[in-house]
PDB file of N, CA and C in Angstrom:
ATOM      1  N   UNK A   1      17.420 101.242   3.163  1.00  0.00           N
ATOM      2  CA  UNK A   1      16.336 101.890   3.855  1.00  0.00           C
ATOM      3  C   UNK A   1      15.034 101.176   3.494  1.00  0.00           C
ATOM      4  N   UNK A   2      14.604 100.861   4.337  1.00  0.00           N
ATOM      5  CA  UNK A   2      12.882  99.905   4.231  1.00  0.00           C
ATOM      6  C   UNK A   2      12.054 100.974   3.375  1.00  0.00           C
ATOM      7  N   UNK A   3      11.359 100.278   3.019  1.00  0.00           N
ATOM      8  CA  UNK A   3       9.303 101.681   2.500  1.00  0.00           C
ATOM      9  C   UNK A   3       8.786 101.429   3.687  1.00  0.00           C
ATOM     10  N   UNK A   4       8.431 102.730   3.330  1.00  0.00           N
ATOM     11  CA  UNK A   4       6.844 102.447   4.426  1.00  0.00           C
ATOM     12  C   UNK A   4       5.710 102.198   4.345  1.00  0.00           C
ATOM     13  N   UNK A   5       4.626 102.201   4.672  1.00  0.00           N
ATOM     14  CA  UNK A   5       3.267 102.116   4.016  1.00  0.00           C
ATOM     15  C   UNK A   5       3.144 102.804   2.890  1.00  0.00           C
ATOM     16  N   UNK A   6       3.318 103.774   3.274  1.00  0.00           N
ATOM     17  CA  UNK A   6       2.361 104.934   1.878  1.00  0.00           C
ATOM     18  C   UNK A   6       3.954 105.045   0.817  1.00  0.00           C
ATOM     19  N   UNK A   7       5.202 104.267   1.049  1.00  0.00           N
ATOM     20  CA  UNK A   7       5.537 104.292  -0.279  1.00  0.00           C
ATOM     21  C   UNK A   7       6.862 104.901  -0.175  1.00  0.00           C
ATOM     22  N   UNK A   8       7.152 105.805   0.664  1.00  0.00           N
ATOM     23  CA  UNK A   8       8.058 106.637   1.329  1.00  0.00           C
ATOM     24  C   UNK A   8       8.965 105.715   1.949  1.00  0.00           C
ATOM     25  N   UNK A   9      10.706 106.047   1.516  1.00  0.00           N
ATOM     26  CA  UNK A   9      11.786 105.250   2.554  1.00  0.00           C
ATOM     27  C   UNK A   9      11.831 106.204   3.027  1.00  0.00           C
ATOM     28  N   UNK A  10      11.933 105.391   4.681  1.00  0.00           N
ATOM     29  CA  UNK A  10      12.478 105.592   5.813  1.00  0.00           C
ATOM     30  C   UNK A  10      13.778 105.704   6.539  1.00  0.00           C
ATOM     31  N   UNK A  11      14.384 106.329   7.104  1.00  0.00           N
ATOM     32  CA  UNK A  11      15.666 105.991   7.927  1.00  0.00           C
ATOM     33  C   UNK A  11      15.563 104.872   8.611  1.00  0.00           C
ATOM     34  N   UNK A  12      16.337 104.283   9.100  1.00  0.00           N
ATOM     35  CA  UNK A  12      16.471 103.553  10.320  1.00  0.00           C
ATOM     36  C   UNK A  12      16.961 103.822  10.931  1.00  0.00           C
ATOM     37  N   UNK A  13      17.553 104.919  11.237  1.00  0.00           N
ATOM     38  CA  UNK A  13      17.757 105.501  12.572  1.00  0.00           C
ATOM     39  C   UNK A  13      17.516 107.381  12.098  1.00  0.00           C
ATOM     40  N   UNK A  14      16.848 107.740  13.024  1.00  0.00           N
ATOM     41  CA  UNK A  14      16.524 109.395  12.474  1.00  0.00           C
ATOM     42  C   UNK A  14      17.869 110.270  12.590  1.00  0.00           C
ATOM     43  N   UNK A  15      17.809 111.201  11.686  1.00  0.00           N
ATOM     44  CA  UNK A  15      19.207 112.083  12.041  1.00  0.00           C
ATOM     45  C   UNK A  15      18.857 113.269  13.052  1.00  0.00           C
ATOM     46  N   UNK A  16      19.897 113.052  13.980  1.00  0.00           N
ATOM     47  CA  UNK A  16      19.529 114.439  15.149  1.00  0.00           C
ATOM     48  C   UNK A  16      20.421 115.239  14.119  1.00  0.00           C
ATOM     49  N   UNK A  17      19.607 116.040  15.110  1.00  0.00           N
ATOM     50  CA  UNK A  17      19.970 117.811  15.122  1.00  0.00           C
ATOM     51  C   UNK A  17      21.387 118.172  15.517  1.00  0.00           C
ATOM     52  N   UNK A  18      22.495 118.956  15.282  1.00  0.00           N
ATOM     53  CA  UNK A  18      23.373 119.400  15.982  1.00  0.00           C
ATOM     54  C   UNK A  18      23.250 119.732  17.494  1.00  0.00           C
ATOM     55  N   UNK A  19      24.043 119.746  17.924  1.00  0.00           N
ATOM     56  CA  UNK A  19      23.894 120.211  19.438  1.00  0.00           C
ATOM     57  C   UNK A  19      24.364 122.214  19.648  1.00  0.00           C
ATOM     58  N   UNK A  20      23.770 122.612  19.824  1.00  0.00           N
ATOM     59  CA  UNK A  20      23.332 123.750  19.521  1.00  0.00           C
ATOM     60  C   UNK A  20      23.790 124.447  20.869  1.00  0.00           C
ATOM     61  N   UNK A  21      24.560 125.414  21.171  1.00  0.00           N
ATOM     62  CA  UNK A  21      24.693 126.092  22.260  1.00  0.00           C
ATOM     63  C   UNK A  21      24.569 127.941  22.533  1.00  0.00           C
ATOM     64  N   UNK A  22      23.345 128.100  24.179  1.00  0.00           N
ATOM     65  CA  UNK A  22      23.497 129.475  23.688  1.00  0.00           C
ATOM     66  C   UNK A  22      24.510 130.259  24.462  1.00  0.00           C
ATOM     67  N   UNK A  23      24.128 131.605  24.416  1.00  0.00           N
ATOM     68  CA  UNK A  23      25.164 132.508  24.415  1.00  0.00           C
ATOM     69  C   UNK A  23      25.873 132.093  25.975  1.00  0.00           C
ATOM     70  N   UNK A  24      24.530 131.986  27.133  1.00  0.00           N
ATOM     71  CA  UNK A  24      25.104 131.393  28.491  1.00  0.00           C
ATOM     72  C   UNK A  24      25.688 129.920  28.493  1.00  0.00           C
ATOM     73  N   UNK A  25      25.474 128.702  27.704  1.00  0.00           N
ATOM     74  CA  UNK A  25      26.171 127.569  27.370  1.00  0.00           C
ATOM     75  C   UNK A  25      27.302 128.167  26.777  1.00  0.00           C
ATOM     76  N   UNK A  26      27.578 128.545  26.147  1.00  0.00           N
ATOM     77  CA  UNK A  26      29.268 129.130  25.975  1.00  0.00           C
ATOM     78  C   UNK A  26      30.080 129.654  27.120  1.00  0.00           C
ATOM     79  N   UNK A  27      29.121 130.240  27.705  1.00  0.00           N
ATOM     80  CA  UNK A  27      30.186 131.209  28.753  1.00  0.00           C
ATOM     81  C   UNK A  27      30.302 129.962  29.963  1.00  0.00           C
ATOM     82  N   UNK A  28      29.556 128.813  30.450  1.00  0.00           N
ATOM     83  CA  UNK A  28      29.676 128.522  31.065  1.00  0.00           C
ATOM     84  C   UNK A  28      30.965 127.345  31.020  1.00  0.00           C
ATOM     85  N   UNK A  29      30.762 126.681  29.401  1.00  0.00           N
ATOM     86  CA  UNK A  29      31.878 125.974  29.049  1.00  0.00           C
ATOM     87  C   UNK A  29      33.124 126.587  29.340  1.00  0.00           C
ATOM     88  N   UNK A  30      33.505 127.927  29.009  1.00  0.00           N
ATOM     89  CA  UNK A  30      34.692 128.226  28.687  1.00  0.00           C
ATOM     90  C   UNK A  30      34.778 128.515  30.642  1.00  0.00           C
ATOM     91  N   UNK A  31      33.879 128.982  30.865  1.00  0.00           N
ATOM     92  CA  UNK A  31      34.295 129.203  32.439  1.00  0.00           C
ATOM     93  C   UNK A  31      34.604 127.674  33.187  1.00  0.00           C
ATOM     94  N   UNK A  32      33.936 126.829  33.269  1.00  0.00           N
ATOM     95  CA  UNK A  32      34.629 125.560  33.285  1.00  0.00           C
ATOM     96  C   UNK A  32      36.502 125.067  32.615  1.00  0.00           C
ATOM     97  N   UNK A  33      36.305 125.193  31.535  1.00  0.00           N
ATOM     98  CA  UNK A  33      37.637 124.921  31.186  1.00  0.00           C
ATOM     99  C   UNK A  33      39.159 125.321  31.783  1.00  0.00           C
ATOM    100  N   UNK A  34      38.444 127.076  32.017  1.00  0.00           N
ATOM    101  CA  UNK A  34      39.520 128.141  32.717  1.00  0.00           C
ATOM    102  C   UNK A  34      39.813 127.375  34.324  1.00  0.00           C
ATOM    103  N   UNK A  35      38.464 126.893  34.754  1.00  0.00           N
ATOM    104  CA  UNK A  35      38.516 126.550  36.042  1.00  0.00           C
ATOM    105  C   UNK A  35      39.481 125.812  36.185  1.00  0.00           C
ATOM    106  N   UNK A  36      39.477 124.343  35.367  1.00  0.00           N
ATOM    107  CA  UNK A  36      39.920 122.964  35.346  1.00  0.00           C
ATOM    108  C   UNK A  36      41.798 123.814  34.868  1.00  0.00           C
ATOM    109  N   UNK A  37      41.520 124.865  34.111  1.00  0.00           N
ATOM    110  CA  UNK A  37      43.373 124.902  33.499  1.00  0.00           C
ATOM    111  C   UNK A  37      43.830 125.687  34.742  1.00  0.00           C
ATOM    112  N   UNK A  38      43.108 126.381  35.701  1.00  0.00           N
ATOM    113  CA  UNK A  38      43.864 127.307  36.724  1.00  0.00           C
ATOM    114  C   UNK A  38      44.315 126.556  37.271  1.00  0.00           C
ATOM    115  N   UNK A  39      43.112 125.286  38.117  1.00  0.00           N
ATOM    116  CA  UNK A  39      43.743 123.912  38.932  1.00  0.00           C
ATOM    117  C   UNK A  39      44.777 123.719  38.431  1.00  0.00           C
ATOM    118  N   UNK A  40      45.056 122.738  37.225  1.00  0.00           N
ATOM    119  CA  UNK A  40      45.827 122.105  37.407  1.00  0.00           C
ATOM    120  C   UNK A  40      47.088 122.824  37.091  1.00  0.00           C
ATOM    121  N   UNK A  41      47.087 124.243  36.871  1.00  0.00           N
ATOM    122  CA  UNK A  41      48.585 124.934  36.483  1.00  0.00           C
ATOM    123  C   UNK A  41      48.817 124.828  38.206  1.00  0.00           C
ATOM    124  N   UNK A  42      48.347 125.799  39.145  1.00  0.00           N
ATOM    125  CA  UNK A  42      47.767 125.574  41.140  1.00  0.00           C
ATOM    126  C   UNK A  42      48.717 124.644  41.692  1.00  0.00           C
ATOM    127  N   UNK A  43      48.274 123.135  41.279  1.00  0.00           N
ATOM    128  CA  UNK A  43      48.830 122.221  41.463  1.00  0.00           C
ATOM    129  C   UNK A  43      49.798 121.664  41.302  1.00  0.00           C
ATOM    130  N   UNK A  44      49.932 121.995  39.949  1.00  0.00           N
ATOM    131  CA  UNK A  44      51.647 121.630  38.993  1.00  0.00           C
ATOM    132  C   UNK A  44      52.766 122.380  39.728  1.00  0.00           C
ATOM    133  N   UNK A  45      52.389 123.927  40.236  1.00  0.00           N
ATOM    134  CA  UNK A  45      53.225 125.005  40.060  1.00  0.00           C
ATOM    135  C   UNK A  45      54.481 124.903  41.341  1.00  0.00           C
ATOM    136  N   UNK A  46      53.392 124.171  42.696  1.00  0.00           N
ATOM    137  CA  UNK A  46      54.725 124.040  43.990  1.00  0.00           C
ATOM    138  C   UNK A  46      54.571 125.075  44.198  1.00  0.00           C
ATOM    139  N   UNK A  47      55.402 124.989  45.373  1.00  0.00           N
ATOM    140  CA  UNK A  47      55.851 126.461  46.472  1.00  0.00           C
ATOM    141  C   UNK A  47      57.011 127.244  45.670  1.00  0.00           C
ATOM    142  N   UNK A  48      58.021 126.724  44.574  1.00  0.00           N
ATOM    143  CA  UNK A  48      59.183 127.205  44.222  1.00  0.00           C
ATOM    144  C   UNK A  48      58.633 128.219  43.149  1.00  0.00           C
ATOM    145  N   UNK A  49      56.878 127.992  42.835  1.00  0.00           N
ATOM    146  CA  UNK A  49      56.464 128.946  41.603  1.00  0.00           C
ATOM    147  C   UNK A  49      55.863 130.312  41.646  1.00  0.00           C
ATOM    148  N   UNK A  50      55.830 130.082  44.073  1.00  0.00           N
ATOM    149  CA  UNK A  50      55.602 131.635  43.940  1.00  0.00           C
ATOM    150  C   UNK A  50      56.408 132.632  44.634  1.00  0.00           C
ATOM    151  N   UNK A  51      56.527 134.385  44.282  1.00  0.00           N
ATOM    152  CA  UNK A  51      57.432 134.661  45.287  1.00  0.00           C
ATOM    153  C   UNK A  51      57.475 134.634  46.797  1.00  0.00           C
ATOM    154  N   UNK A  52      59.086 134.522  46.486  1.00  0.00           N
ATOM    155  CA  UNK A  52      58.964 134.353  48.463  1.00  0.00           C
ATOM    156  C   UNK A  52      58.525 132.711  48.787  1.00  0.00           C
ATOM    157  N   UNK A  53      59.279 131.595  47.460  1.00  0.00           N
ATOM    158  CA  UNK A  53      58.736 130.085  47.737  1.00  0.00           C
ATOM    159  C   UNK A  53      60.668 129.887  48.169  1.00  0.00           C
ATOM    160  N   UNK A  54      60.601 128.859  48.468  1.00  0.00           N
ATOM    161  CA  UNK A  54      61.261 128.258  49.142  1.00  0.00           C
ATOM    162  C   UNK A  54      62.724 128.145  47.935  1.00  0.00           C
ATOM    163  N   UNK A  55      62.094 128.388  46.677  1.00  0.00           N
ATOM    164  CA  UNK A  55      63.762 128.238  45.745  1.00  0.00           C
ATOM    165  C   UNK A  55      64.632 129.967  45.856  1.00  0.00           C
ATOM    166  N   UNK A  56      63.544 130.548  46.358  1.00  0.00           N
ATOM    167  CA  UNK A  56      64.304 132.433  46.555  1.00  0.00           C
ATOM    168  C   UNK A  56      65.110 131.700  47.544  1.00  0.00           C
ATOM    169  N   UNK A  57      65.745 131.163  48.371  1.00  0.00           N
ATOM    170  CA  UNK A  57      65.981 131.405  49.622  1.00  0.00           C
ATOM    171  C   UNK A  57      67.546 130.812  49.514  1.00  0.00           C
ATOM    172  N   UNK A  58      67.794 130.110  48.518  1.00  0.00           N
ATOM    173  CA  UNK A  58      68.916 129.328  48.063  1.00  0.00           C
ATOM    174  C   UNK A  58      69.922 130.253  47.190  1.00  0.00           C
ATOM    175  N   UNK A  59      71.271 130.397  47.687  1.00  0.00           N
ATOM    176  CA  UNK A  59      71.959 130.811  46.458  1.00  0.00           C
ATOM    177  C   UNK A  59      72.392 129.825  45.561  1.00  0.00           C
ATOM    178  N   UNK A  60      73.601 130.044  44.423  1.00  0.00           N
ATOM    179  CA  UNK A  60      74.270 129.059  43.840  1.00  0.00           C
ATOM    180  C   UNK A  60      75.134 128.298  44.737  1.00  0.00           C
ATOM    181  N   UNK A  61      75.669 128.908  45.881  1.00  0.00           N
ATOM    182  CA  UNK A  61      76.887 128.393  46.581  1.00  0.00           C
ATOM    183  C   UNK A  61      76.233 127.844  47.923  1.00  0.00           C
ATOM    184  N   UNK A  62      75.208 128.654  48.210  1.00  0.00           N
ATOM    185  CA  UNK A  62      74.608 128.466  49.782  1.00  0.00           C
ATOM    186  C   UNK A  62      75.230 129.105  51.166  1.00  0.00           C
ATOM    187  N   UNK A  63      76.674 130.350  50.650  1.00  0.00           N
ATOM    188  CA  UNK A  63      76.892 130.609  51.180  1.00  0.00           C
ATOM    189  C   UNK A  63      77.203 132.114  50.742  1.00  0.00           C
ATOM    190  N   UNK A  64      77.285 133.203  51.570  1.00  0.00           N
ATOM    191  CA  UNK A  64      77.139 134.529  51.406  1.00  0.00           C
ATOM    192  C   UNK A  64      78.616 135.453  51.478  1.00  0.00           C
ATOM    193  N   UNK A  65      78.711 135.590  50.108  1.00  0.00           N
ATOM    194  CA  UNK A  65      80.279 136.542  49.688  1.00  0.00           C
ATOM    195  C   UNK A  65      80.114 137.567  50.812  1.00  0.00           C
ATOM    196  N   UNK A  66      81.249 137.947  51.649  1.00  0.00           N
ATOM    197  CA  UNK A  66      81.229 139.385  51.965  1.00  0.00           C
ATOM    198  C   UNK A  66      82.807 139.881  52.049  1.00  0.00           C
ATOM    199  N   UNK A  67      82.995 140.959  52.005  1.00  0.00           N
ATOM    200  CA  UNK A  67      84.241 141.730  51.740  1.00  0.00           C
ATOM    201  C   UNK A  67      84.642 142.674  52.957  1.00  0.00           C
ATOM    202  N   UNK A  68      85.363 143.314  53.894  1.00  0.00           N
ATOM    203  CA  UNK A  68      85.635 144.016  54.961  1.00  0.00           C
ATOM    204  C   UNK A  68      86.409 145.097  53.851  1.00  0.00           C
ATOM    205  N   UNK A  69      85.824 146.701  54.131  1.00  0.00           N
ATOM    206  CA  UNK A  69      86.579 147.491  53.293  1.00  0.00           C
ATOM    207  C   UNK A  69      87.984 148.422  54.428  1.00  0.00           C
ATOM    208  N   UNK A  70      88.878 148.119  53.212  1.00  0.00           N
ATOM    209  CA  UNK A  70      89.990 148.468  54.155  1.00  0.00           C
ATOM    210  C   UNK A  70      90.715 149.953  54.051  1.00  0.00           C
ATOM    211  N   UNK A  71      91.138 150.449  54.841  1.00  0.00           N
ATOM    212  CA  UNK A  71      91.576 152.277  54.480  1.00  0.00           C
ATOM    213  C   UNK A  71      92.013 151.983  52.954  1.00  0.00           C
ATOM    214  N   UNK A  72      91.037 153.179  52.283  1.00  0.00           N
ATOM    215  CA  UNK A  72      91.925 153.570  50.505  1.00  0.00           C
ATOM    216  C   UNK A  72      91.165 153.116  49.760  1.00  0.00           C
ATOM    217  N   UNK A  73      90.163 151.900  50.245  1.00  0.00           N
ATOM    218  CA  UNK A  73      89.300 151.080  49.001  1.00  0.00           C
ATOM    219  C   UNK A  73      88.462 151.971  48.664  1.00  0.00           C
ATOM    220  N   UNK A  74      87.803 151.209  47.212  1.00  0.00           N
ATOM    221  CA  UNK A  74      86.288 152.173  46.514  1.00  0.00           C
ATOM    222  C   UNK A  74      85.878 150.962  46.796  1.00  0.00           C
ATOM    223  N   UNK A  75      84.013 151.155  46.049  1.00  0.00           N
ATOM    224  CA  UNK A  75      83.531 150.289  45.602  1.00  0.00           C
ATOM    225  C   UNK A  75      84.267 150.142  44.068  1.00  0.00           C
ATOM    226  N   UNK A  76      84.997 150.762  43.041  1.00  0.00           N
ATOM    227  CA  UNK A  76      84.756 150.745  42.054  1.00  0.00           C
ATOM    228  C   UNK A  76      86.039 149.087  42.210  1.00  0.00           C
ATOM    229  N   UNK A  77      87.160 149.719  42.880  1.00  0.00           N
ATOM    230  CA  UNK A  77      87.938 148.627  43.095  1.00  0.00           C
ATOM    231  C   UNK A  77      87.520 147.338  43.972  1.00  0.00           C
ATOM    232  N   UNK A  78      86.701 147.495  45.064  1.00  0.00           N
ATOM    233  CA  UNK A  78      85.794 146.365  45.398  1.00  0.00           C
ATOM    234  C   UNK A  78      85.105 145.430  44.212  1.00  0.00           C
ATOM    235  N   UNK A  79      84.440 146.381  43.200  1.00  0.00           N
ATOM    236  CA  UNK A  79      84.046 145.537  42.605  1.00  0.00           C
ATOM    237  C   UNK A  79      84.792 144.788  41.574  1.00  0.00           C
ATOM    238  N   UNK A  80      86.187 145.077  40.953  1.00  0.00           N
ATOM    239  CA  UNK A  80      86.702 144.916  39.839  1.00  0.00           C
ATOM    240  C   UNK A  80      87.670 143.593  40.804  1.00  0.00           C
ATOM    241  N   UNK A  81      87.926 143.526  41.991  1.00  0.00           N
ATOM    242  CA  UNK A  81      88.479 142.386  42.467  1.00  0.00           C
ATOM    243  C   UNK A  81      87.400 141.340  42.758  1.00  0.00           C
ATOM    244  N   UNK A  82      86.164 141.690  43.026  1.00  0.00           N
ATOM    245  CA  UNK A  82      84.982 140.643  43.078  1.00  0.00           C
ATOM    246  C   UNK A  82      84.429 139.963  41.992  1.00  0.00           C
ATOM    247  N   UNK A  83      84.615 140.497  41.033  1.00  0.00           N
ATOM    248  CA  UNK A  83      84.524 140.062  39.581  1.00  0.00           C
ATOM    249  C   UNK A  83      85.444 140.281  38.557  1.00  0.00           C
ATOM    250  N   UNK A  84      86.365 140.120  38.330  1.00  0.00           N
ATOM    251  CA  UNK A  84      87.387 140.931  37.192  1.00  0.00           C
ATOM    252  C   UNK A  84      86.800 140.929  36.204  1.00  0.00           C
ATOM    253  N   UNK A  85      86.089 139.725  35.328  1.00  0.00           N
ATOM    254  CA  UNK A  85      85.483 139.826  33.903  1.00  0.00           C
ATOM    255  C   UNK A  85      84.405 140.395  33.888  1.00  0.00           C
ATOM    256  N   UNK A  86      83.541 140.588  34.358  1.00  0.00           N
ATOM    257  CA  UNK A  86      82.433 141.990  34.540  1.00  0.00           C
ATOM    258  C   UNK A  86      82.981 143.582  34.559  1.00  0.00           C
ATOM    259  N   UNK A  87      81.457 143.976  33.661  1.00  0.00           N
ATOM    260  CA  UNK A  87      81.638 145.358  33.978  1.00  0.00           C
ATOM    261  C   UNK A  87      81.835 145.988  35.050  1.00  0.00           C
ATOM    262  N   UNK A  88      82.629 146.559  35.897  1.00  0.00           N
ATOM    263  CA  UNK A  88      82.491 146.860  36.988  1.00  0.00           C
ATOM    264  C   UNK A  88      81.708 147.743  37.407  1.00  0.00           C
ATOM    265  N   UNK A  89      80.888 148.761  36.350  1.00  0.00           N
ATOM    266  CA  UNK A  89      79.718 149.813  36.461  1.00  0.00           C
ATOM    267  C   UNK A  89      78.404 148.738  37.627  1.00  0.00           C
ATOM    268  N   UNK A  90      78.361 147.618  36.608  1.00  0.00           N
ATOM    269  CA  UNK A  90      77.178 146.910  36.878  1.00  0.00           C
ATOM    270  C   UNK A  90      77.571 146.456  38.443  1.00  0.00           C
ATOM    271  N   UNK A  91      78.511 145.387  38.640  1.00  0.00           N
ATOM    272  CA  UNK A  91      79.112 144.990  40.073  1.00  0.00           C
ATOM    273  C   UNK A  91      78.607 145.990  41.277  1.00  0.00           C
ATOM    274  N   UNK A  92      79.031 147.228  40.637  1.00  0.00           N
ATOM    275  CA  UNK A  92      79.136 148.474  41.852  1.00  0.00           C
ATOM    276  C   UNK A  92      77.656 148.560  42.059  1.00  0.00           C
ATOM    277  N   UNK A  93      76.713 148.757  41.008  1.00  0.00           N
ATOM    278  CA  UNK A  93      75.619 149.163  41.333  1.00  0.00           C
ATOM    279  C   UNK A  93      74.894 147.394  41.831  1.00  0.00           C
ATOM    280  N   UNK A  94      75.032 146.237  41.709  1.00  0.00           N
ATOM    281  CA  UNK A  94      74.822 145.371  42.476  1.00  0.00           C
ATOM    282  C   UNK A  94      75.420 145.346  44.129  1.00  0.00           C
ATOM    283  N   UNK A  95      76.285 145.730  44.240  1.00  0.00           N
ATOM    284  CA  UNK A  95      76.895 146.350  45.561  1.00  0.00           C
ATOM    285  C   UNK A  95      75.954 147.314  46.205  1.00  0.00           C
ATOM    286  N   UNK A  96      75.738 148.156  45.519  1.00  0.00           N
ATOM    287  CA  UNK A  96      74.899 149.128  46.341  1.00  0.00           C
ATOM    288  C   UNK A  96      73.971 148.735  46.615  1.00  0.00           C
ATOM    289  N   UNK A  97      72.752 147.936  45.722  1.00  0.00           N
ATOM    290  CA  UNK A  97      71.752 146.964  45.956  1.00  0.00           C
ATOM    291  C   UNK A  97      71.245 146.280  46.942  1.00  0.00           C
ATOM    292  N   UNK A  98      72.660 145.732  46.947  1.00  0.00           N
ATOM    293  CA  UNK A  98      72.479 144.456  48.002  1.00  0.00           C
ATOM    294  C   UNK A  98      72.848 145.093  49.548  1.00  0.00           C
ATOM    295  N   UNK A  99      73.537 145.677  49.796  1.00  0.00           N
ATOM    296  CA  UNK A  99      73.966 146.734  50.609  1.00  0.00           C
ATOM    297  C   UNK A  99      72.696 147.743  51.247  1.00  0.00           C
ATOM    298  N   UNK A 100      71.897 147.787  50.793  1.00  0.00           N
ATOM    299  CA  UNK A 100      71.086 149.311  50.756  1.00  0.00           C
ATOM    300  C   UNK A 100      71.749 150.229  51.236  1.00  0.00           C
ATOM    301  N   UNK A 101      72.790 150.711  49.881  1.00  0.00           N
ATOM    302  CA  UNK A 101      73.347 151.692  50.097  1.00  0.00           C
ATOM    303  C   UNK A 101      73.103 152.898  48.968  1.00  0.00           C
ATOM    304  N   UNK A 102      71.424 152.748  48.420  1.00  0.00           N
ATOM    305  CA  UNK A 102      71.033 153.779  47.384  1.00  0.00           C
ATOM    306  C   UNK A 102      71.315 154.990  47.533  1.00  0.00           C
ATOM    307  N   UNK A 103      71.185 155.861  48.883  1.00  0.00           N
ATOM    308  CA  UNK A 103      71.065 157.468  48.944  1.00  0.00           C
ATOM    309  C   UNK A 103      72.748 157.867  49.257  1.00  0.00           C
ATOM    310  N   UNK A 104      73.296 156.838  49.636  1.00  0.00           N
ATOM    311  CA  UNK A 104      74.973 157.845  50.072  1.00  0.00           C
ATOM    312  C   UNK A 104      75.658 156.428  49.560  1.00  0.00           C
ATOM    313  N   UNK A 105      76.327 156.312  48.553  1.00  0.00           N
ATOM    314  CA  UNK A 105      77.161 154.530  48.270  1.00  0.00           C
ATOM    315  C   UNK A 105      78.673 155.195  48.795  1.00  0.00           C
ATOM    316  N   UNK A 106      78.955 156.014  49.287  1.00  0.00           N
ATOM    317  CA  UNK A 106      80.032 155.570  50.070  1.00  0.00           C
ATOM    318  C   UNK A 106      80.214 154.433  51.307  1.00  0.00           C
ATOM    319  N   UNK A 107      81.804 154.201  51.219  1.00  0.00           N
ATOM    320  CA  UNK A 107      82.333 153.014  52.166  1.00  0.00           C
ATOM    321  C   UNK A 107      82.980 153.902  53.068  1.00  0.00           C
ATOM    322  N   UNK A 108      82.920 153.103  54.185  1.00  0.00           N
ATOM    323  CA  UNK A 108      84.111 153.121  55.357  1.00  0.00           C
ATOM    324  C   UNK A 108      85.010 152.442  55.614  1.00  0.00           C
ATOM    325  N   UNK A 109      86.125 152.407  55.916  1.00  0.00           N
ATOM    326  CA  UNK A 109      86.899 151.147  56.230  1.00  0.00           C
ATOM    327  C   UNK A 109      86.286 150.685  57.542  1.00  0.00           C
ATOM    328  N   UNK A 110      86.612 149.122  58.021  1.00  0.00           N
ATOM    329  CA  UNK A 110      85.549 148.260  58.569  1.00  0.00           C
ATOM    330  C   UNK A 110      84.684 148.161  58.496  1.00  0.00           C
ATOM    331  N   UNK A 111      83.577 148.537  57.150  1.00  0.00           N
ATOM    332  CA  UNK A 111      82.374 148.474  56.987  1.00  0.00           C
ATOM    333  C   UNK A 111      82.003 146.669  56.575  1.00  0.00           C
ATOM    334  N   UNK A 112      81.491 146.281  56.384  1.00  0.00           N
ATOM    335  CA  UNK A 112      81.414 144.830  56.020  1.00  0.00           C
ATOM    336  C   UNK A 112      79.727 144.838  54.739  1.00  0.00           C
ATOM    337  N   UNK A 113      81.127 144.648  53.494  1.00  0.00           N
ATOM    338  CA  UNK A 113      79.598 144.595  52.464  1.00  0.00           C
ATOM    339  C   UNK A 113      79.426 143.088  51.550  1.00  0.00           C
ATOM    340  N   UNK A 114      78.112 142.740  51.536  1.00  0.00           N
ATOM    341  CA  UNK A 114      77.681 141.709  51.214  1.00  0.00           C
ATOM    342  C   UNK A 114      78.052 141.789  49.477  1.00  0.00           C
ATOM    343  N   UNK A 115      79.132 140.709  48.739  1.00  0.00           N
ATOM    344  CA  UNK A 115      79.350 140.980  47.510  1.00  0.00           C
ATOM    345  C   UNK A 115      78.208 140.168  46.333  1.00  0.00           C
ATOM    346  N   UNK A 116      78.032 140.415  45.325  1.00  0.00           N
ATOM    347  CA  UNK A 116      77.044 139.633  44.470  1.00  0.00           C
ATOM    348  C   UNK A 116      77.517 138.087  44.643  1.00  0.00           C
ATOM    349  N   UNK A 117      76.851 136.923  44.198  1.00  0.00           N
ATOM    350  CA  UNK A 117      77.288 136.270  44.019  1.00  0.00           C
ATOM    351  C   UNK A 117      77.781 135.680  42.382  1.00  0.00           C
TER     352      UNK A 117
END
């Protein structure tokens, strides 16, 4: 560090100050940041990231189980031949589901019900 006239070293280069932010410089940073992370999640996300995008529309097989119920059947036996290693509690009530058959889950014979996949 040089003297100066009167005797005193000097810096050669002065030290700033911190950069100091107030209460509205905060809010505006973080509102920026949120902006920039909504984009690019927006962008990243595709049509398959919202409901009702284009990956709902696909099954595993691409094609749709259905079963014709014949005089004598249940669902309980519908379901235990549509799945044997499943619970068949669960099957049945996926049956009814898919069916909208919530208020009366009885069958008819020739009824035609859509099975889980």
């Amino acid at each position: 560090m040089p003297d100066s006239p009167s005797g005193e070293r000097v810096p050669l280069r002065p030290e700033r100050a911190p950069i100091r932010l107030t209460r509205r410089g905060r809010a505006v940073l973080v509102l920026i940041a949120a902006a920039v992370t909504l984009a690019a999640l927006w962008l990243d996300g595709g049509t398959g990231a919202f409901a009702g995008g284009r990956a709902d529309h696909h099954g595993r097989s691409g094609h749709v189980r259905t079963a014709v119920v014949e005089p004598g059947d249940t669902l309980w036996r519908i379901a235990t031949d549509c799945d044997p290693g499943a619970d068949p509690r669960v099957t049945v009530q996926r049956i009814i589901d898919l069916n909208g058959m919530g208020g009366d889950p009885t069958v008819q014979p020739g009824q035609r019900l859509v099975l889980p996949g």
